[in-house]
PDB file of N, CA and C in Angstrom:
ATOM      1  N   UNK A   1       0.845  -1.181   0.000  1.00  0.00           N
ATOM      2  CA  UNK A   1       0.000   0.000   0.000  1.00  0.00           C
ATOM      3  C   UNK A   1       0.891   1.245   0.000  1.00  0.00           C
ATOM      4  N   UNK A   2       0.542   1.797  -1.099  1.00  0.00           N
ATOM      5  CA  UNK A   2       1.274   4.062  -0.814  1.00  0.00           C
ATOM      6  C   UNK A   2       0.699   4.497  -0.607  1.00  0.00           C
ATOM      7  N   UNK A   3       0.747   5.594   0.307  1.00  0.00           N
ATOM      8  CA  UNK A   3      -0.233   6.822   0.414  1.00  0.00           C
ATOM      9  C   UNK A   3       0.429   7.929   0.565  1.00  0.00           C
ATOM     10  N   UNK A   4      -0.348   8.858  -0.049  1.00  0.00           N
ATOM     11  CA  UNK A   4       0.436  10.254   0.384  1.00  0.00           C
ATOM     12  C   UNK A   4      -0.904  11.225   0.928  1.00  0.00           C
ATOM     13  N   UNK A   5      -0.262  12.817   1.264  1.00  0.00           N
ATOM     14  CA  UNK A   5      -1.647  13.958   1.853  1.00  0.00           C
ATOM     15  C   UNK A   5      -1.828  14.956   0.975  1.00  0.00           C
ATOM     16  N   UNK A   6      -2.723  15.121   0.999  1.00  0.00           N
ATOM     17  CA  UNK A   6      -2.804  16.325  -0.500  1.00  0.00           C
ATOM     18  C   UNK A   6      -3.463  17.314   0.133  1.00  0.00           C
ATOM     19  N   UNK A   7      -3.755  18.707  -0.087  1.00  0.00           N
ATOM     20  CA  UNK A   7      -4.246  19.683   0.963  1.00  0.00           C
ATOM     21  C   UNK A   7      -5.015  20.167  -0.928  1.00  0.00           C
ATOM     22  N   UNK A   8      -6.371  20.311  -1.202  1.00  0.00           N
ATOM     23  CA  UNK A   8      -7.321  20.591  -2.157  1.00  0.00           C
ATOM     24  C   UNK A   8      -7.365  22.350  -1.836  1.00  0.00           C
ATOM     25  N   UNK A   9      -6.958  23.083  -3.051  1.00  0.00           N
ATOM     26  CA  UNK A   9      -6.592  24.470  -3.168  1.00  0.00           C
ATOM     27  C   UNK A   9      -7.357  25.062  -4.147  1.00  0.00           C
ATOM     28  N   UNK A  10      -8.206  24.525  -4.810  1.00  0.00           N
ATOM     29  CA  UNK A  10      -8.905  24.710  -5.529  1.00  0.00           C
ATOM     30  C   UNK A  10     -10.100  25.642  -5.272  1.00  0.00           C
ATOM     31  N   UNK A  11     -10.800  26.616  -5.694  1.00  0.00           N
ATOM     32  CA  UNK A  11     -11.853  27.566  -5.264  1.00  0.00           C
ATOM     33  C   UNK A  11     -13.138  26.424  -4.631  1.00  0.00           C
ATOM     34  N   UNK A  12     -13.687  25.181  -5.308  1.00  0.00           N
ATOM     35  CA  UNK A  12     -14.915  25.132  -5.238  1.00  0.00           C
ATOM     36  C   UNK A  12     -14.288  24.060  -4.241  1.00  0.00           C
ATOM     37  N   UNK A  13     -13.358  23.125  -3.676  1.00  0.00           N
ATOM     38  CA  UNK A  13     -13.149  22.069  -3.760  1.00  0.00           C
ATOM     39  C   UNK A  13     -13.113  20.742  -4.388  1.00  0.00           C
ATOM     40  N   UNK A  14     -13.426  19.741  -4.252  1.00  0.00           N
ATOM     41  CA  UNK A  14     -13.213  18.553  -4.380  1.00  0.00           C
ATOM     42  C   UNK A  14     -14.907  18.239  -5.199  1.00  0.00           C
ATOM     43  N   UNK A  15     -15.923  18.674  -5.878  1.00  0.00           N
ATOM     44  CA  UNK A  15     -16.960  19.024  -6.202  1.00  0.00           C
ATOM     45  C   UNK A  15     -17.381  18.850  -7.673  1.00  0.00           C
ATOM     46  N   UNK A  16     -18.032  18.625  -7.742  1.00  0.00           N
ATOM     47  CA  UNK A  16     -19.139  18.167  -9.587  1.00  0.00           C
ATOM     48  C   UNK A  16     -17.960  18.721 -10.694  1.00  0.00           C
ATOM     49  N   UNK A  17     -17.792  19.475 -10.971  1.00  0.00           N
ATOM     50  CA  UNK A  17     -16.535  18.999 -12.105  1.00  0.00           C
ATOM     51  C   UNK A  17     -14.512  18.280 -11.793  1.00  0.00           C
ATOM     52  N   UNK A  18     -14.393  19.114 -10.713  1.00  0.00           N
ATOM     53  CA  UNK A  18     -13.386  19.011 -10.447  1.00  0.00           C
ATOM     54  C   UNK A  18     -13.317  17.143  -9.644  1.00  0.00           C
ATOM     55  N   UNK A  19     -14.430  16.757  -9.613  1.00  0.00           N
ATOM     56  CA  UNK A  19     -14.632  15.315  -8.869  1.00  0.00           C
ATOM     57  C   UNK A  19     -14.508  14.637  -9.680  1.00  0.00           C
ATOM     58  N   UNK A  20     -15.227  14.941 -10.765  1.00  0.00           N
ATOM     59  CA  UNK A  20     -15.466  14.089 -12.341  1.00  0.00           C
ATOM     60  C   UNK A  20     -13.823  13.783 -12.788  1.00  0.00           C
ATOM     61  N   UNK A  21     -13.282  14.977 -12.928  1.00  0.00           N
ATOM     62  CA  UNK A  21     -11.527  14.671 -12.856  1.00  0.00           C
ATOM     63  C   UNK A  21     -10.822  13.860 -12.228  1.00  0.00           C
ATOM     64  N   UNK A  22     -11.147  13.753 -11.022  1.00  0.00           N
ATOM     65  CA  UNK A  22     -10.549  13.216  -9.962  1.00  0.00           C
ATOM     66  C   UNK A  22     -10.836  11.700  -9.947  1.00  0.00           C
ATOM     67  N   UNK A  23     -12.144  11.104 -10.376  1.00  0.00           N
ATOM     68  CA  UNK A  23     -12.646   9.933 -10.736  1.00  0.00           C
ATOM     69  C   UNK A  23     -11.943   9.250 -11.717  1.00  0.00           C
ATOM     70  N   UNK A  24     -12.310  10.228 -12.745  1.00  0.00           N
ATOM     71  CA  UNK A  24     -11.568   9.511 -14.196  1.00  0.00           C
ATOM     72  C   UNK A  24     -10.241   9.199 -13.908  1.00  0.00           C
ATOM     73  N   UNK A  25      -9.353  10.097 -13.385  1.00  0.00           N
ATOM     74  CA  UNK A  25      -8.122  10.083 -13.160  1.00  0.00           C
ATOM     75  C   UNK A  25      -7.960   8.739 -12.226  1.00  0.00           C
ATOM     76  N   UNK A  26      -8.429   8.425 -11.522  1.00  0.00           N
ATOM     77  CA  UNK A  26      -8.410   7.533 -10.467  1.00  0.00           C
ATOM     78  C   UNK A  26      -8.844   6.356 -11.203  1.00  0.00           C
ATOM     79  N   UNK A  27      -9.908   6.007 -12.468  1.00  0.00           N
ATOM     80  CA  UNK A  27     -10.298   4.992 -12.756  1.00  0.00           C
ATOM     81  C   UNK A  27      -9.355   4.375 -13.900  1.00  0.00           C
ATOM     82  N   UNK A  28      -8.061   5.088 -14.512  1.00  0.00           N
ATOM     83  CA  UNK A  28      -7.022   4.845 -15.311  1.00  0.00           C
ATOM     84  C   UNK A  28      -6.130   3.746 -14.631  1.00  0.00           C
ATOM     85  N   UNK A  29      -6.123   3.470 -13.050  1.00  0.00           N
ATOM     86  CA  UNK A  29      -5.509   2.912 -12.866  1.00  0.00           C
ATOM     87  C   UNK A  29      -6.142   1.259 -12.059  1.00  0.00           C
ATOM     88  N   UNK A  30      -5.037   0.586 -12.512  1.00  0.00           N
ATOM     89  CA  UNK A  30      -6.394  -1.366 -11.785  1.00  0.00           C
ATOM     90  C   UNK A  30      -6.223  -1.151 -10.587  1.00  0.00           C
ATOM     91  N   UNK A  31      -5.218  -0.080  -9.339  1.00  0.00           N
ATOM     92  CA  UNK A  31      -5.208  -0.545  -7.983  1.00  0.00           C
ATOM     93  C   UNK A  31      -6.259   0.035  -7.464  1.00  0.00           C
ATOM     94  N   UNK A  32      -6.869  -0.263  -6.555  1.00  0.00           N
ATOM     95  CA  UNK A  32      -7.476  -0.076  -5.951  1.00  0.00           C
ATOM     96  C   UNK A  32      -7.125   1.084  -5.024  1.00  0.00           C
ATOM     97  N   UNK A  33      -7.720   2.080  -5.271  1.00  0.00           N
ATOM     98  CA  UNK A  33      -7.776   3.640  -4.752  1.00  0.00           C
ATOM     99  C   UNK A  33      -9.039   4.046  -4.077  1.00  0.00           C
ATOM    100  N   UNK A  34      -8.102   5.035  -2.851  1.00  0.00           N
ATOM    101  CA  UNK A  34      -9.118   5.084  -1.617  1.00  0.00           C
ATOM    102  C   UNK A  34      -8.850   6.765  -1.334  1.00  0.00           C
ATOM    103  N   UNK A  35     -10.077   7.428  -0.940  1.00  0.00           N
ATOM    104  CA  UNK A  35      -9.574   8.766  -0.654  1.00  0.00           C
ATOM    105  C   UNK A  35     -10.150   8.725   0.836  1.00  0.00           C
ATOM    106  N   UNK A  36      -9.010   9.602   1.946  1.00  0.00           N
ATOM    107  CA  UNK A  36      -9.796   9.714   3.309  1.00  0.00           C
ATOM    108  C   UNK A  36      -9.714  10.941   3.454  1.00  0.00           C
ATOM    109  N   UNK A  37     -10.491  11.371   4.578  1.00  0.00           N
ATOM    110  CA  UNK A  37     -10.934  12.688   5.399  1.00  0.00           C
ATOM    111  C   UNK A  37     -11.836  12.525   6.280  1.00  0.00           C
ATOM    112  N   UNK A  38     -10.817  13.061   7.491  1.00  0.00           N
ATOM    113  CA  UNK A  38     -11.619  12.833   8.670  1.00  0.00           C
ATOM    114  C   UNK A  38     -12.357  11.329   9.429  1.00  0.00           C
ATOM    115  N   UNK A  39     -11.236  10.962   9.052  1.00  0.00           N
ATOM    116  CA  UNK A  39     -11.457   9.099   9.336  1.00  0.00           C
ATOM    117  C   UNK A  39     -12.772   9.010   8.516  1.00  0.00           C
ATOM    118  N   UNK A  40     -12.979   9.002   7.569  1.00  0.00           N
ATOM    119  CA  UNK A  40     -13.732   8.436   6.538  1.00  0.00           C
ATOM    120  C   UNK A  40     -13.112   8.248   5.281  1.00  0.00           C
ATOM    121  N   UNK A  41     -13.543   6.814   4.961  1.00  0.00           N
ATOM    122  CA  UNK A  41     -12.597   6.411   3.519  1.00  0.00           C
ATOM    123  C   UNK A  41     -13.258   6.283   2.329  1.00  0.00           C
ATOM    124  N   UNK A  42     -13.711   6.413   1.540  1.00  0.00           N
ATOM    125  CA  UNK A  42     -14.535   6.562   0.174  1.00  0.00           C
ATOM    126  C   UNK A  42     -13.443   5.427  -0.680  1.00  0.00           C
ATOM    127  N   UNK A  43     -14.161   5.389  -1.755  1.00  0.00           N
ATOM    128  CA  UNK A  43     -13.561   4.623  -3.461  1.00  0.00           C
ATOM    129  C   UNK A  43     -13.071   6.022  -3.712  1.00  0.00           C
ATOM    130  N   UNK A  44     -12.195   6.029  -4.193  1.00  0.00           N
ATOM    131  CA  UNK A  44     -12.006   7.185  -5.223  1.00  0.00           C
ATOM    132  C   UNK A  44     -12.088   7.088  -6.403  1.00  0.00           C
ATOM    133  N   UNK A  45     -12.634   6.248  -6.773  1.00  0.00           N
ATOM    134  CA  UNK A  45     -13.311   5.635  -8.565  1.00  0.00           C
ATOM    135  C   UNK A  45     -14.996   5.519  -8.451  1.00  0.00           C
ATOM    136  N   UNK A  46     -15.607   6.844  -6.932  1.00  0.00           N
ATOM    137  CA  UNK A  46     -16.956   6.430  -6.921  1.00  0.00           C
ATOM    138  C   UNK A  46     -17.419   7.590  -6.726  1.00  0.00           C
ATOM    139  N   UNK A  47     -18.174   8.438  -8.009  1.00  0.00           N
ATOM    140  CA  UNK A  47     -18.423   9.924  -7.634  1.00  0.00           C
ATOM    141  C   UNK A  47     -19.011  10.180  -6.570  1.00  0.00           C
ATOM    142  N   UNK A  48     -19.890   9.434  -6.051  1.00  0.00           N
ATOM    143  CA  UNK A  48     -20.964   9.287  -5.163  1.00  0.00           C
ATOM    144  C   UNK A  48     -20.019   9.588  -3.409  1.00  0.00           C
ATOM    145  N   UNK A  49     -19.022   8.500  -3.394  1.00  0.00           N
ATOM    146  CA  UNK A  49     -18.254   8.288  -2.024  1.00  0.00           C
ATOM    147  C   UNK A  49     -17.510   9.451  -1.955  1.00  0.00           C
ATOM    148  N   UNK A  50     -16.868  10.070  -3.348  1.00  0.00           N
ATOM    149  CA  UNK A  50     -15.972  11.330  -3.604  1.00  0.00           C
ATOM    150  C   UNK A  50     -17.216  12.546  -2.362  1.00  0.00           C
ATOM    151  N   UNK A  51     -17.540  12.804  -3.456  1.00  0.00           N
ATOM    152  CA  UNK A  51     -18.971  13.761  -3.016  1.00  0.00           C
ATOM    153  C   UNK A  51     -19.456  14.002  -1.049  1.00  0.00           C
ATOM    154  N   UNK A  52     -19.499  12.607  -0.911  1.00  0.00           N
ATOM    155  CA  UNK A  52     -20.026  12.419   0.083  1.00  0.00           C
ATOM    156  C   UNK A  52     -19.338  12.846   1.572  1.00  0.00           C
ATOM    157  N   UNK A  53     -17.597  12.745   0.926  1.00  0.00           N
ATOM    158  CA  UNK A  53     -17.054  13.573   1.653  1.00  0.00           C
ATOM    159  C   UNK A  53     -16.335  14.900   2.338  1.00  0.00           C
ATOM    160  N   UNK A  54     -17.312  15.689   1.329  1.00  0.00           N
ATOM    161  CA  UNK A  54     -17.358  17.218   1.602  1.00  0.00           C
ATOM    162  C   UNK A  54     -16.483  18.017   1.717  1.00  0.00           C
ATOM    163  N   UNK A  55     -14.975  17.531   0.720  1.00  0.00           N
ATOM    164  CA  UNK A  55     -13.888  18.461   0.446  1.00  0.00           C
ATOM    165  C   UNK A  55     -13.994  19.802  -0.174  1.00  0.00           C
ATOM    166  N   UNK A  56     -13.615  20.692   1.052  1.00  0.00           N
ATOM    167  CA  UNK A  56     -13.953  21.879   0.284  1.00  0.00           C
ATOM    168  C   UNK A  56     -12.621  22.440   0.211  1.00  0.00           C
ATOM    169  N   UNK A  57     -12.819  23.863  -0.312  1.00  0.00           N
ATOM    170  CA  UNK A  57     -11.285  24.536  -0.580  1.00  0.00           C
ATOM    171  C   UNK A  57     -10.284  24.638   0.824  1.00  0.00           C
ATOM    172  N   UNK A  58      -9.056  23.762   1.312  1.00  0.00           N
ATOM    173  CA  UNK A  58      -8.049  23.865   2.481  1.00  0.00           C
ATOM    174  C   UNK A  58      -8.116  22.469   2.784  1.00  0.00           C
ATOM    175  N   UNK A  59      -9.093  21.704   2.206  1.00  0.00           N
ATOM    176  CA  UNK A  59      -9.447  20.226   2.954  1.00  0.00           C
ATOM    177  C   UNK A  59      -7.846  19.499   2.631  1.00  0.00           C
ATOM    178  N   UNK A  60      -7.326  19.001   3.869  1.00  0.00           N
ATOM    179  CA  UNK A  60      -6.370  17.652   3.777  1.00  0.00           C
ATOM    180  C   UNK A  60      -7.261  16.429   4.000  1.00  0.00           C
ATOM    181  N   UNK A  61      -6.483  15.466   2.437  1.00  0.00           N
ATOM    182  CA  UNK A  61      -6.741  14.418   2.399  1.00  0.00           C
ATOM    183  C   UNK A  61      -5.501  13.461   2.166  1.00  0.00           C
ATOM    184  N   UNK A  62      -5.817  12.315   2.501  1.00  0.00           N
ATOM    185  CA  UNK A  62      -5.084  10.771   2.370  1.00  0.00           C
ATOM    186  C   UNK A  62      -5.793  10.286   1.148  1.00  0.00           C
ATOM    187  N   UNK A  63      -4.646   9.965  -0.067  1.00  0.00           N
ATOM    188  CA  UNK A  63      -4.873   9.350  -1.555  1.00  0.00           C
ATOM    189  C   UNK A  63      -3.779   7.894  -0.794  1.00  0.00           C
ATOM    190  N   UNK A  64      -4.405   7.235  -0.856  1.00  0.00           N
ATOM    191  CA  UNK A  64      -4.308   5.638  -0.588  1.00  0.00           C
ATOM    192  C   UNK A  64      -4.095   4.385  -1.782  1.00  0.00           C
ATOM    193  N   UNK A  65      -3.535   3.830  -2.396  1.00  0.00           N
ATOM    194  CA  UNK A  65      -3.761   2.736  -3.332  1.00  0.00           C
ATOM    195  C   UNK A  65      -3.230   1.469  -2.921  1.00  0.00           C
ATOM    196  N   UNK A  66      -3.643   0.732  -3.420  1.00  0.00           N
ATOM    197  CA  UNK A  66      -2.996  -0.710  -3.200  1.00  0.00           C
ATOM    198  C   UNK A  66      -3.412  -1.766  -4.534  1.00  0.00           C
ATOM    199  N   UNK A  67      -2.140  -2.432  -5.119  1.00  0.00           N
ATOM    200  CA  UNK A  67      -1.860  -2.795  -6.400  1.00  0.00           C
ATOM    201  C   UNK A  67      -1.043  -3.014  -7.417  1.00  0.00           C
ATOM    202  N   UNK A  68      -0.993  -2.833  -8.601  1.00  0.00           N
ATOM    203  CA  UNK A  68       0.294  -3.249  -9.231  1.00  0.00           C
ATOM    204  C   UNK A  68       0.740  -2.239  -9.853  1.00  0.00           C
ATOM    205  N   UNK A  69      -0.210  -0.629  -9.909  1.00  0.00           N
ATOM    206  CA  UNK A  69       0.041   0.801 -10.128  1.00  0.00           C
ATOM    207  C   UNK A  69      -0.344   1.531  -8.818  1.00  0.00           C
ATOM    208  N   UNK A  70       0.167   1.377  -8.017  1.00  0.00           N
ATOM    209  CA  UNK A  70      -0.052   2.074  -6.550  1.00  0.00           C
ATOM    210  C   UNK A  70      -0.010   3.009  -6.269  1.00  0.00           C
ATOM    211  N   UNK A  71       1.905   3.011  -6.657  1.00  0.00           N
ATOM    212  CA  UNK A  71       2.526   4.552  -6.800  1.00  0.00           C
ATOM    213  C   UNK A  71       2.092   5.467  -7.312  1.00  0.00           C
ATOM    214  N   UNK A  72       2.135   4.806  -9.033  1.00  0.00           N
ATOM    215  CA  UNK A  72       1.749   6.326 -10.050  1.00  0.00           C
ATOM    216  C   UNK A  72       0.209   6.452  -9.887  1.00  0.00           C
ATOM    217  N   UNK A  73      -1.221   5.758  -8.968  1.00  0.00           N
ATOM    218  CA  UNK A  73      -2.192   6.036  -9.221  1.00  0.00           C
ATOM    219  C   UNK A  73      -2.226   7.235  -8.313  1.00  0.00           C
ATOM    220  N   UNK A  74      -1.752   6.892  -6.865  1.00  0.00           N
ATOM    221  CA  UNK A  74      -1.451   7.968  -5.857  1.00  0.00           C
ATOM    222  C   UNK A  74      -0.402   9.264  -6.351  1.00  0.00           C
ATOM    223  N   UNK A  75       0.233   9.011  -6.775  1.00  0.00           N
ATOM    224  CA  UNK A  75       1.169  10.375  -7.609  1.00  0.00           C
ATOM    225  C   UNK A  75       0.512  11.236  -8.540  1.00  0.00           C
ATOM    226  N   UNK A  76      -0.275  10.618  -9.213  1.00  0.00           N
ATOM    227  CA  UNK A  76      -1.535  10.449 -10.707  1.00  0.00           C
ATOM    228  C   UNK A  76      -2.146  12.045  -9.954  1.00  0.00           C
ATOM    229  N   UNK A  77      -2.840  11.273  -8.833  1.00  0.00           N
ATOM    230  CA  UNK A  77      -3.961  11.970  -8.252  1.00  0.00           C
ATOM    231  C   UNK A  77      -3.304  13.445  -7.549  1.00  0.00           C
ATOM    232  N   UNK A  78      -2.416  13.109  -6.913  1.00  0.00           N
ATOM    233  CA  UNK A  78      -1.931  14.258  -6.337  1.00  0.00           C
ATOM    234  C   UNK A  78      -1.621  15.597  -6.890  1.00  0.00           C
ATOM    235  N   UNK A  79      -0.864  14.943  -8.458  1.00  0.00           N
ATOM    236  CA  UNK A  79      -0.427  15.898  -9.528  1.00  0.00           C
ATOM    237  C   UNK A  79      -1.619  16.568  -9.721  1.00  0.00           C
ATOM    238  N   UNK A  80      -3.025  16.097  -9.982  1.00  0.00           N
ATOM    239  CA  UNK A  80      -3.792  16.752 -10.391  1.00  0.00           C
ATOM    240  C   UNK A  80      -4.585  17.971  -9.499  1.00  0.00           C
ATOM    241  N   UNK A  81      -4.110  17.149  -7.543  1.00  0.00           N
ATOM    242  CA  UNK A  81      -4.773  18.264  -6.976  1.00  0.00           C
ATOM    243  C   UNK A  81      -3.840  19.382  -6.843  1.00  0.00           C
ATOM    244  N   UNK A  82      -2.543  18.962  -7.401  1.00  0.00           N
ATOM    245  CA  UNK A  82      -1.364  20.186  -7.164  1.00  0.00           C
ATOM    246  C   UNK A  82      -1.843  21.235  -7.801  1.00  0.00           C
ATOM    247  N   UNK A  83      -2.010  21.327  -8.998  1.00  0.00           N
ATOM    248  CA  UNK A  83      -2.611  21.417 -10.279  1.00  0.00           C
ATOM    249  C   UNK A  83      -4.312  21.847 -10.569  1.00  0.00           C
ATOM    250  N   UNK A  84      -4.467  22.024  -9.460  1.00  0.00           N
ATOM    251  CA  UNK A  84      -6.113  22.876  -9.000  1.00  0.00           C
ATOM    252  C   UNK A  84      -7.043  22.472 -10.603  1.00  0.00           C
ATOM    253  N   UNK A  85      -6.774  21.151 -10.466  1.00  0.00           N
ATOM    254  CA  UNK A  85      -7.887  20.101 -11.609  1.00  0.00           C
ATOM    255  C   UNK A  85      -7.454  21.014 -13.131  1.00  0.00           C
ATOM    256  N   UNK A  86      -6.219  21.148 -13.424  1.00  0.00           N
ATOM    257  CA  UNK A  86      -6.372  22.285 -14.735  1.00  0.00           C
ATOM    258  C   UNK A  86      -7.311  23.593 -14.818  1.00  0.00           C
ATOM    259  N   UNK A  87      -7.991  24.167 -13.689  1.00  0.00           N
ATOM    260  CA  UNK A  87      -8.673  25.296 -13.255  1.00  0.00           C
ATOM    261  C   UNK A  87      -7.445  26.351 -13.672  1.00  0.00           C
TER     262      UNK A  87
END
């Protein structure tokens, strides 16, 4: 398992387009990817679980994978929140 923390800098947060990104991006890879906040763990390949955990703009999160693309799915993801979703 890798994980790294990503702190979401983005105006709207973690939210209906910028989630849609974050999904797709997450569903490129076969490991199994997990996003947390606030001791709650979601799919991060599940708009629904994304959503549900109410990342808004400052939120730190845990990008989690486990698999045979672990690294680059967790690196994948991070780049993109570095990267305020291409906003």
């Amino acid at each position: 398992m890798f994980s790294k923390e990503a702190t979401v800098n983005n105006e709207v947060g973690l939210y209906a387009r910028p989630a849609t990104f974050f999904i797709q991006k997450a569903n490129e890879y076969r490991s199994t990817v997990m996003v947390e906040r606030d001791d709650r763990k979601v799919n991060a390949k599940s708009l629904l679980g994304v959503l549900s955990l109410g990342i808004i703009k400052g939120s730190t999160i845990t990008i989690s994978a486990e698999g045979p693309d672990e690294e680059d799915a967790v690196n994948a993801l991070c780049s993109l929140i570095a990267g305020n979703f291409g906003e």
